[in-house]
PDB file of N, CA and C in Angstrom:
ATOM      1  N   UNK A   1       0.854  -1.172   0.000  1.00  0.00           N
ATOM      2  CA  UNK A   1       0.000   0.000   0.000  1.00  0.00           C
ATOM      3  C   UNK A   1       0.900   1.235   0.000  1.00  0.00           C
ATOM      4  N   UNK A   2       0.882   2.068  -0.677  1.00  0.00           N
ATOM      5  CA  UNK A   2       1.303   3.267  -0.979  1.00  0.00           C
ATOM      6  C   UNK A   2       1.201   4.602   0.078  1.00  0.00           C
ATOM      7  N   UNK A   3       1.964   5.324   0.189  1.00  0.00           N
ATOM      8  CA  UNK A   3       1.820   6.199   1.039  1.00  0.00           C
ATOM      9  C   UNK A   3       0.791   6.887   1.950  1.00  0.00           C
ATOM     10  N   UNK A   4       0.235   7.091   0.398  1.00  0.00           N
ATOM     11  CA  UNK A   4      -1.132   8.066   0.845  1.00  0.00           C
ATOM     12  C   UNK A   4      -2.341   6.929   1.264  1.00  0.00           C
ATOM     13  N   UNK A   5      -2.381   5.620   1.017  1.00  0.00           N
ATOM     14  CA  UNK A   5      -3.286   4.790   1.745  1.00  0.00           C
ATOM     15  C   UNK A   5      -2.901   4.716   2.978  1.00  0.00           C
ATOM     16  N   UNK A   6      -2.026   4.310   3.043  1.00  0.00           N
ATOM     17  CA  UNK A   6      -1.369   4.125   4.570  1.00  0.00           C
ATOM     18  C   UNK A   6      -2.221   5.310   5.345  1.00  0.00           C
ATOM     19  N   UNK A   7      -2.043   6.418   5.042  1.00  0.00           N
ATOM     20  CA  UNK A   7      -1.965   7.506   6.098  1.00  0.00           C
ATOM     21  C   UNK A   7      -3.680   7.665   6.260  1.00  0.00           C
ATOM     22  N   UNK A   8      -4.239   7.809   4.690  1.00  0.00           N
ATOM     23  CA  UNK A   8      -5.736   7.559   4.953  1.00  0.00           C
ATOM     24  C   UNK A   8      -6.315   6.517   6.021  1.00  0.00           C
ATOM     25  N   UNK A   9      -5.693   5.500   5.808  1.00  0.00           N
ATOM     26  CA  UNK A   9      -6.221   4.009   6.393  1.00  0.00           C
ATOM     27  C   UNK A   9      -6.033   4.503   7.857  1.00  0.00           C
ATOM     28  N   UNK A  10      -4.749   4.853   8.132  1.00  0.00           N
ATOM     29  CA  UNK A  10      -4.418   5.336   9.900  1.00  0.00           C
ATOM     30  C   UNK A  10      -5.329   6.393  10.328  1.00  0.00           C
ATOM     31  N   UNK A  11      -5.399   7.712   9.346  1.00  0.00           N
ATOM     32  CA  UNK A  11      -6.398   8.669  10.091  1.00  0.00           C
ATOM     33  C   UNK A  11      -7.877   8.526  10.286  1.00  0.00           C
ATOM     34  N   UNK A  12      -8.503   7.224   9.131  1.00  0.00           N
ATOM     35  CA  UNK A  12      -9.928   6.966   9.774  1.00  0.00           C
ATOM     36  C   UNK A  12      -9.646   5.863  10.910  1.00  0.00           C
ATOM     37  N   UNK A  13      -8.349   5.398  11.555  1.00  0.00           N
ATOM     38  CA  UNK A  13      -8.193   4.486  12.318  1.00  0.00           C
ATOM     39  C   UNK A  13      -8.478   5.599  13.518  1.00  0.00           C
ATOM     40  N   UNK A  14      -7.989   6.585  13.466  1.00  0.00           N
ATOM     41  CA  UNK A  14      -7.676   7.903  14.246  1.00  0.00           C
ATOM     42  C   UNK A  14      -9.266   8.307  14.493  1.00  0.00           C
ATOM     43  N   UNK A  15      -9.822   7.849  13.606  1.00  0.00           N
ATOM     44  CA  UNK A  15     -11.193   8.731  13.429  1.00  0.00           C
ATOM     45  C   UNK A  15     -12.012   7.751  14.756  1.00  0.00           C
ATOM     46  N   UNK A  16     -11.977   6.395  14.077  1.00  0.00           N
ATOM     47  CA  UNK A  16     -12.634   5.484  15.088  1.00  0.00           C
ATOM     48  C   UNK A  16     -12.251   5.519  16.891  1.00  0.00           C
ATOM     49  N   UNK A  17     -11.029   5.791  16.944  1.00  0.00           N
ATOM     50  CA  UNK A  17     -10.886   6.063  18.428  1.00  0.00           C
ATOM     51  C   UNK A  17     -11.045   6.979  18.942  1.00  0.00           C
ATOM     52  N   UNK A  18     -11.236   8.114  18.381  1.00  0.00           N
ATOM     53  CA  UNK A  18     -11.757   9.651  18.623  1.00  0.00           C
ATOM     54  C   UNK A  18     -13.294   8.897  19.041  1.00  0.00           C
ATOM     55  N   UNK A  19     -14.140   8.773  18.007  1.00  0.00           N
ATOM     56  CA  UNK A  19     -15.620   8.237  18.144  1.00  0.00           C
ATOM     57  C   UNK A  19     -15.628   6.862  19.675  1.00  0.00           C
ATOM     58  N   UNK A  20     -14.985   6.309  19.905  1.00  0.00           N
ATOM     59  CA  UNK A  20     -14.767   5.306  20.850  1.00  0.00           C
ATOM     60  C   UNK A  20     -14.484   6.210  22.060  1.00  0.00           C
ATOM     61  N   UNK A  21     -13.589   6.964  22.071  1.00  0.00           N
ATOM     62  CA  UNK A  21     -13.686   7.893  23.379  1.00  0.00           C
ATOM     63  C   UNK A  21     -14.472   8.704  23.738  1.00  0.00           C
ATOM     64  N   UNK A  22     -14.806   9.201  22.496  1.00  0.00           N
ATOM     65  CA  UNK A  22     -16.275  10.424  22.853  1.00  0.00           C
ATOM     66  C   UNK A  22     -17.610   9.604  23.488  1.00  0.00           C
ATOM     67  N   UNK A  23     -18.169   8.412  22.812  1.00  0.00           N
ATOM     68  CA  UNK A  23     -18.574   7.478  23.206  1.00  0.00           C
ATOM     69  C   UNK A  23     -18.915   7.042  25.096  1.00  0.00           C
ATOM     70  N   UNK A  24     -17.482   6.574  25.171  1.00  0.00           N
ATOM     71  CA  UNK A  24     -16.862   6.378  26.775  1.00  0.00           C
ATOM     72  C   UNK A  24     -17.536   7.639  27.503  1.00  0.00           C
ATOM     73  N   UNK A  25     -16.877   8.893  26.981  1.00  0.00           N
ATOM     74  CA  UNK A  25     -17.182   9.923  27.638  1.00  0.00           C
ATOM     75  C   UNK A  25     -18.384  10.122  28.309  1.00  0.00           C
ATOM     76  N   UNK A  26     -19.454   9.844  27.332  1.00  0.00           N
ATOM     77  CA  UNK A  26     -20.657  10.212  27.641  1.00  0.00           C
ATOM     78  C   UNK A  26     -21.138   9.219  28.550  1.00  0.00           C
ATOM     79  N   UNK A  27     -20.384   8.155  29.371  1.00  0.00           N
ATOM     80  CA  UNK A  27     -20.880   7.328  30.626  1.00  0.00           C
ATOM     81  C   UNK A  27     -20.849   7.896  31.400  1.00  0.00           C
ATOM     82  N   UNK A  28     -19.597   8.886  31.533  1.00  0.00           N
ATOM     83  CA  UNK A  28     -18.912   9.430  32.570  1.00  0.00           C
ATOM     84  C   UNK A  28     -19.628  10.599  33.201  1.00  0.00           C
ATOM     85  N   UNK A  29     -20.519  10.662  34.138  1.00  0.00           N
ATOM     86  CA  UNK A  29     -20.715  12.019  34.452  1.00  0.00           C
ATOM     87  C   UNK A  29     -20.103  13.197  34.656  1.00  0.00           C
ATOM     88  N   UNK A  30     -20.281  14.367  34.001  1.00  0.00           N
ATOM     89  CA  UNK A  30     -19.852  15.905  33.902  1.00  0.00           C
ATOM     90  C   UNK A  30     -18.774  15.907  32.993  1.00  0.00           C
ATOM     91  N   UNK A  31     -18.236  14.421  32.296  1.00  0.00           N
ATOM     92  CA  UNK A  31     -17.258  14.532  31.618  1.00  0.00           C
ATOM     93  C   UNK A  31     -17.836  15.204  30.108  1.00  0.00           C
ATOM     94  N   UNK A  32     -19.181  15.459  30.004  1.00  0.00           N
ATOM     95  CA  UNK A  32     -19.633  16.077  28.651  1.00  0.00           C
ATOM     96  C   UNK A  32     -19.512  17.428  28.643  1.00  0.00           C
ATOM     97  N   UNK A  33     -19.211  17.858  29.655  1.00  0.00           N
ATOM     98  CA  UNK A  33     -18.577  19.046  29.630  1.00  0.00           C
ATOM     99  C   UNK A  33     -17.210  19.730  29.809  1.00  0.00           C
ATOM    100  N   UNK A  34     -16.480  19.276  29.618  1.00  0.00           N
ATOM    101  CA  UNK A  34     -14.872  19.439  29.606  1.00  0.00           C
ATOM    102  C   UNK A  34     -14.727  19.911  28.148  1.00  0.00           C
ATOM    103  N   UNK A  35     -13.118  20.431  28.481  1.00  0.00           N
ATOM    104  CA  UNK A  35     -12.418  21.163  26.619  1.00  0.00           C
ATOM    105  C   UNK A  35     -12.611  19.552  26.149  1.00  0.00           C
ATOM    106  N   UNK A  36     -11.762  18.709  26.665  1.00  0.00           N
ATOM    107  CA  UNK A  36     -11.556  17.521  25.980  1.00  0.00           C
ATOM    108  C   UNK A  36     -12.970  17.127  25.076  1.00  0.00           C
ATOM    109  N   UNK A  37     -13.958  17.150  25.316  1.00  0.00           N
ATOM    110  CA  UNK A  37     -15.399  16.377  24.964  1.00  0.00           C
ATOM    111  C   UNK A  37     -15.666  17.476  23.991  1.00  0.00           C
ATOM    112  N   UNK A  38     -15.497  18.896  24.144  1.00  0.00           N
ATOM    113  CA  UNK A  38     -16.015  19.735  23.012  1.00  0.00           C
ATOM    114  C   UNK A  38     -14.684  19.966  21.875  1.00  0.00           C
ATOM    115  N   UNK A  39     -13.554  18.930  21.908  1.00  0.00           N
ATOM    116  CA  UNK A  39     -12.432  19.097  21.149  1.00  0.00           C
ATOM    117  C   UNK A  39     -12.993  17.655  20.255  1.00  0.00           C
ATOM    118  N   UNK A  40     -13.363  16.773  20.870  1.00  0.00           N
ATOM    119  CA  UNK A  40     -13.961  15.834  20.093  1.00  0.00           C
ATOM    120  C   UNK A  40     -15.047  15.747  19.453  1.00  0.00           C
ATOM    121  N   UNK A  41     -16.374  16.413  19.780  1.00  0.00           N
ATOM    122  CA  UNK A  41     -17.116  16.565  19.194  1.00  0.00           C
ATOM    123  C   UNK A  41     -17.015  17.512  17.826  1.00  0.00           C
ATOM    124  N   UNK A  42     -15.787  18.687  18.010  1.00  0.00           N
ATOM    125  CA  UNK A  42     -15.732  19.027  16.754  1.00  0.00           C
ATOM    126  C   UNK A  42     -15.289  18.891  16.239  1.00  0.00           C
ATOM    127  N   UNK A  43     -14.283  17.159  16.231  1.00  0.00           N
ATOM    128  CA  UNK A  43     -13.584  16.422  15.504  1.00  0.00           C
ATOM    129  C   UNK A  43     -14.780  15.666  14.272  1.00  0.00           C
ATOM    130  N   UNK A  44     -15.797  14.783  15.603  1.00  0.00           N
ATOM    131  CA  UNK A  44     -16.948  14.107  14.935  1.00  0.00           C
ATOM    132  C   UNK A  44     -18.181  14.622  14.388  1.00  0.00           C
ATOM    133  N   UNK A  45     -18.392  15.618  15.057  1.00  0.00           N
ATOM    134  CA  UNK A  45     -19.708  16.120  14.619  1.00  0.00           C
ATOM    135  C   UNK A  45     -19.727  16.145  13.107  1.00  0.00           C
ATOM    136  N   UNK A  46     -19.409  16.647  12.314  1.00  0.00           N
ATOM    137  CA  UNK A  46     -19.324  16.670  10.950  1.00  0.00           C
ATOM    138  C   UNK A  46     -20.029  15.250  10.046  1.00  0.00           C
ATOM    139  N   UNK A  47     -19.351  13.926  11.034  1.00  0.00           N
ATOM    140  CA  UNK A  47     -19.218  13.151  10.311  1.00  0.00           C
ATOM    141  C   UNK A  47     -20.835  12.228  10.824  1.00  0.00           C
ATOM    142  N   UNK A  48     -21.175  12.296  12.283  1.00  0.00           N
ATOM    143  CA  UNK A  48     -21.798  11.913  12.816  1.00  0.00           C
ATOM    144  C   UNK A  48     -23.623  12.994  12.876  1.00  0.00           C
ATOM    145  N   UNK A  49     -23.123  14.117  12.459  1.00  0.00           N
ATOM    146  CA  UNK A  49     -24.377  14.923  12.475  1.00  0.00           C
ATOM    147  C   UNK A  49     -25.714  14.398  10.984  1.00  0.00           C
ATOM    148  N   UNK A  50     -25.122  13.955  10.048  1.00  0.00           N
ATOM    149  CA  UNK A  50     -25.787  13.798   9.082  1.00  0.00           C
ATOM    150  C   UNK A  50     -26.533  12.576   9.366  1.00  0.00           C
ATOM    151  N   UNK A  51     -25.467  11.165   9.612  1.00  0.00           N
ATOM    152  CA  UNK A  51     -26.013  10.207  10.290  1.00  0.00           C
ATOM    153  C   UNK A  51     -27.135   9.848  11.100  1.00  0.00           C
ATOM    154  N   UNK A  52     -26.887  11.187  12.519  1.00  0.00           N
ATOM    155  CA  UNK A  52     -28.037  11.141  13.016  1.00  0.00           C
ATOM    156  C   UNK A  52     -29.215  11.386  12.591  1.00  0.00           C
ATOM    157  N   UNK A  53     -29.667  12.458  12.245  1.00  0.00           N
ATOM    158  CA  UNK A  53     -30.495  13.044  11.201  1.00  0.00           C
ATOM    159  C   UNK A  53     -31.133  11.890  10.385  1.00  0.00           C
ATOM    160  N   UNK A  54     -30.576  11.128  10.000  1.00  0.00           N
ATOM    161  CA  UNK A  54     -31.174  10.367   8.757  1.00  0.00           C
ATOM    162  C   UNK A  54     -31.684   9.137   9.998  1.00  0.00           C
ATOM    163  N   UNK A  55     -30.756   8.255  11.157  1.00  0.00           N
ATOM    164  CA  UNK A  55     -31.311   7.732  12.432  1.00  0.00           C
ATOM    165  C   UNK A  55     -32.388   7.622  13.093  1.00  0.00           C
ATOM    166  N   UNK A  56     -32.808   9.299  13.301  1.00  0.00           N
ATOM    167  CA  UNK A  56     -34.076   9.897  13.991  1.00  0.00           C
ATOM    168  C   UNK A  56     -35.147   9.416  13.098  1.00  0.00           C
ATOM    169  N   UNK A  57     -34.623  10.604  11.532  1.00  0.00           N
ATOM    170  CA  UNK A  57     -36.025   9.983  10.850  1.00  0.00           C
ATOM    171  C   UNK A  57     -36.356   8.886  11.096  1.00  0.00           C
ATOM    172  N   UNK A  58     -35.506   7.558  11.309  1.00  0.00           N
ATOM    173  CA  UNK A  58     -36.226   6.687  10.678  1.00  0.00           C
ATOM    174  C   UNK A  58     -36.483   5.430  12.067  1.00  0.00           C
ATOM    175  N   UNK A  59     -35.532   5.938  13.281  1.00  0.00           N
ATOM    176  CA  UNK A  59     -35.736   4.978  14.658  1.00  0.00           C
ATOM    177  C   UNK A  59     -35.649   5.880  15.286  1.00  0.00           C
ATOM    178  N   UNK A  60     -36.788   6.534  16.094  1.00  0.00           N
ATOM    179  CA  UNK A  60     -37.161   7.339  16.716  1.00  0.00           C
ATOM    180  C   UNK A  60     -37.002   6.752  18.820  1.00  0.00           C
ATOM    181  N   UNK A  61     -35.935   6.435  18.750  1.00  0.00           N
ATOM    182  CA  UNK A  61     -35.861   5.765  20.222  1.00  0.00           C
ATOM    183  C   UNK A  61     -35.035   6.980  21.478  1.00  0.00           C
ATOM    184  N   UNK A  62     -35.011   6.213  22.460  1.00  0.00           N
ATOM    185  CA  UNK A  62     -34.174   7.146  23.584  1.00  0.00           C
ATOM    186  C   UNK A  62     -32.419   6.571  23.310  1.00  0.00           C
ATOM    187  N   UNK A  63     -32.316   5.688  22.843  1.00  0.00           N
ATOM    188  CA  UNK A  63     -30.762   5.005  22.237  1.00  0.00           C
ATOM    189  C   UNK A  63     -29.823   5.900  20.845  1.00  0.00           C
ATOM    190  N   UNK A  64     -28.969   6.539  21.087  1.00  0.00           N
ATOM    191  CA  UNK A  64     -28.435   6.687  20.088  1.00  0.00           C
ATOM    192  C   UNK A  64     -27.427   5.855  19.485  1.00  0.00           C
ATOM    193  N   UNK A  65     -27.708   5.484  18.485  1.00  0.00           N
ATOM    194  CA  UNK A  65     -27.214   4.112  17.216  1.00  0.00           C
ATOM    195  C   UNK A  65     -25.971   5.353  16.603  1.00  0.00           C
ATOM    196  N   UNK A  66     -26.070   6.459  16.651  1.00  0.00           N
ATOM    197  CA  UNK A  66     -25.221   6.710  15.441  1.00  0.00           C
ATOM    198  C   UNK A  66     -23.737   6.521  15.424  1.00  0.00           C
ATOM    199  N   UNK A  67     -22.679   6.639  16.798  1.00  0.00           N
ATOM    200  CA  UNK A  67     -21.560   5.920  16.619  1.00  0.00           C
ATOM    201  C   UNK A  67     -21.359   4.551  16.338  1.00  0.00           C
ATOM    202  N   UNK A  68     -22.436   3.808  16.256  1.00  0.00           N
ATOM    203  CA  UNK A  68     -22.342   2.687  15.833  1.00  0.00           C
ATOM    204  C   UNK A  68     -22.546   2.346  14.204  1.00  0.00           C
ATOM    205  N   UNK A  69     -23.236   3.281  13.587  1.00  0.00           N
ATOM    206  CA  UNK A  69     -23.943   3.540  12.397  1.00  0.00           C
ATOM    207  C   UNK A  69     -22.358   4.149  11.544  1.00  0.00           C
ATOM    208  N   UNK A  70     -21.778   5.115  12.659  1.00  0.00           N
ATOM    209  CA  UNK A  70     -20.776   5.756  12.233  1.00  0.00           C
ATOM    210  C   UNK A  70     -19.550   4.961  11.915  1.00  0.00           C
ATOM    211  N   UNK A  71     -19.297   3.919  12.784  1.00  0.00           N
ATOM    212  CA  UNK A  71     -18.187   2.848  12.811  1.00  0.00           C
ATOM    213  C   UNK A  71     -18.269   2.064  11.628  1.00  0.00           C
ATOM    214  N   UNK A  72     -19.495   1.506  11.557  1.00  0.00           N
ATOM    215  CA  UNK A  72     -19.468   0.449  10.184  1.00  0.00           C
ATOM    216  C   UNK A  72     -19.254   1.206   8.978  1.00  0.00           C
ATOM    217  N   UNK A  73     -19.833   2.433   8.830  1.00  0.00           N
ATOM    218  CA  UNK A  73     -19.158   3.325   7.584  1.00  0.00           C
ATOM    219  C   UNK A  73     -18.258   3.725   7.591  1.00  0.00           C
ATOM    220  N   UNK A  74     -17.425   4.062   8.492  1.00  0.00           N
ATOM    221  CA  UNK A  74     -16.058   4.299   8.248  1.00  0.00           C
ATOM    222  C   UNK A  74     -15.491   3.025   8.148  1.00  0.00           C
ATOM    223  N   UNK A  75     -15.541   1.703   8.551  1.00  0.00           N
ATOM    224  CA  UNK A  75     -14.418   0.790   8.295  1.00  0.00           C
ATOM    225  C   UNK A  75     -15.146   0.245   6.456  1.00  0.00           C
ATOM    226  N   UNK A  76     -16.094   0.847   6.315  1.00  0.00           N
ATOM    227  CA  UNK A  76     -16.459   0.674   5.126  1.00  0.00           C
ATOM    228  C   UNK A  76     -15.431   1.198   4.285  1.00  0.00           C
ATOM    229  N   UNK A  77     -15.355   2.340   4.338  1.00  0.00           N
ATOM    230  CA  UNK A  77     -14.555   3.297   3.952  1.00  0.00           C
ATOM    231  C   UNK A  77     -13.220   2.773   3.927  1.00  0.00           C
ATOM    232  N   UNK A  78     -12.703   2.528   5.251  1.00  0.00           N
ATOM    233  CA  UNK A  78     -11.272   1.871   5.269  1.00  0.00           C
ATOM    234  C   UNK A  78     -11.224   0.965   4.225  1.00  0.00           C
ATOM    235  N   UNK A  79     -12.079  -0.199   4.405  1.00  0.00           N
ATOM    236  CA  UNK A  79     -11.726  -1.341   3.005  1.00  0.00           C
ATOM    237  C   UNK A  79     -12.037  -0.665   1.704  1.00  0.00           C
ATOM    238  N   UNK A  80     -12.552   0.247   1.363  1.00  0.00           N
ATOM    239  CA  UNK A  80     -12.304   0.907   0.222  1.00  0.00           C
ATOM    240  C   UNK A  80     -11.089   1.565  -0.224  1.00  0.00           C
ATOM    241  N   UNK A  81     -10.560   1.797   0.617  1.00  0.00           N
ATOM    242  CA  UNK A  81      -9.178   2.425   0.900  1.00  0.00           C
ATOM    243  C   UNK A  81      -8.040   1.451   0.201  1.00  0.00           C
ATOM    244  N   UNK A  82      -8.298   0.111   1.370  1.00  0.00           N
ATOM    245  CA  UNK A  82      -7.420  -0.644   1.092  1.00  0.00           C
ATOM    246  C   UNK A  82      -7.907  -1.413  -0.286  1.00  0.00           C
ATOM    247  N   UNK A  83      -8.792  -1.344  -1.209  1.00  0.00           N
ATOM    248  CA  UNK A  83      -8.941  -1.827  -2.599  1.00  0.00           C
ATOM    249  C   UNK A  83      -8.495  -1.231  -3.421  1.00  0.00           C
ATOM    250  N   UNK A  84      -8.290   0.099  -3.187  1.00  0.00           N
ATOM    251  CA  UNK A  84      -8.318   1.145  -3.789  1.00  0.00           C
ATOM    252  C   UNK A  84      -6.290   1.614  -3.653  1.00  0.00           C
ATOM    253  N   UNK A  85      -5.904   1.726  -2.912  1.00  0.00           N
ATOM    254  CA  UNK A  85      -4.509   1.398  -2.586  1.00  0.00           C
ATOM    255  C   UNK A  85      -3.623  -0.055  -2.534  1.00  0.00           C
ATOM    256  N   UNK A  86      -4.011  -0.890  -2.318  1.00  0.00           N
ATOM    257  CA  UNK A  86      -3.620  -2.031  -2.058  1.00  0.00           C
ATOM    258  C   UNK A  86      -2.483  -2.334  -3.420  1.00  0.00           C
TER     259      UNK A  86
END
């Protein structure tokens, strides 16, 4: 794999543990309010705001699915990467 896959492949790797900690975070009480939690959210939001949106419409629950919704499309993404670089 070529340079620029490599680095793609690592920064949505980067992406998924950003989303995995923000995640965590939100167990944690008062931790949704720290720099740290609003440094991540405006890492994810971008990627995770559309997601939701389309979520709501369509499973209207008290559970939010979308880092999970968010994970399988990005490693989607990753193996596109790696077809696409490989």
């Amino acid at each position: 794999m070529g340079t620029i896959g490599y680095a793609l492949y690592r920064l949505l790797d980067l992406l998924l543990f950003i989303i995995f900690v923000q995640c965590i975070m939100t167990w944690i009480p008062g931790a949704t309010q720290t720099k740290l939690y609003d440094i991540l959210s405006t890492i994810t939001d971008p990627i995770q705001d559309p997601i939701r949106s389309v979520v709501y419409r369509y499973l209207n629950s008290p559970l939010d699915i979308t880092p999970i919704v968010a994970f399988f499309l990005i490693r989607i993404v990753q193996r596109v990467v790696l077809m696409v670089f490989w």
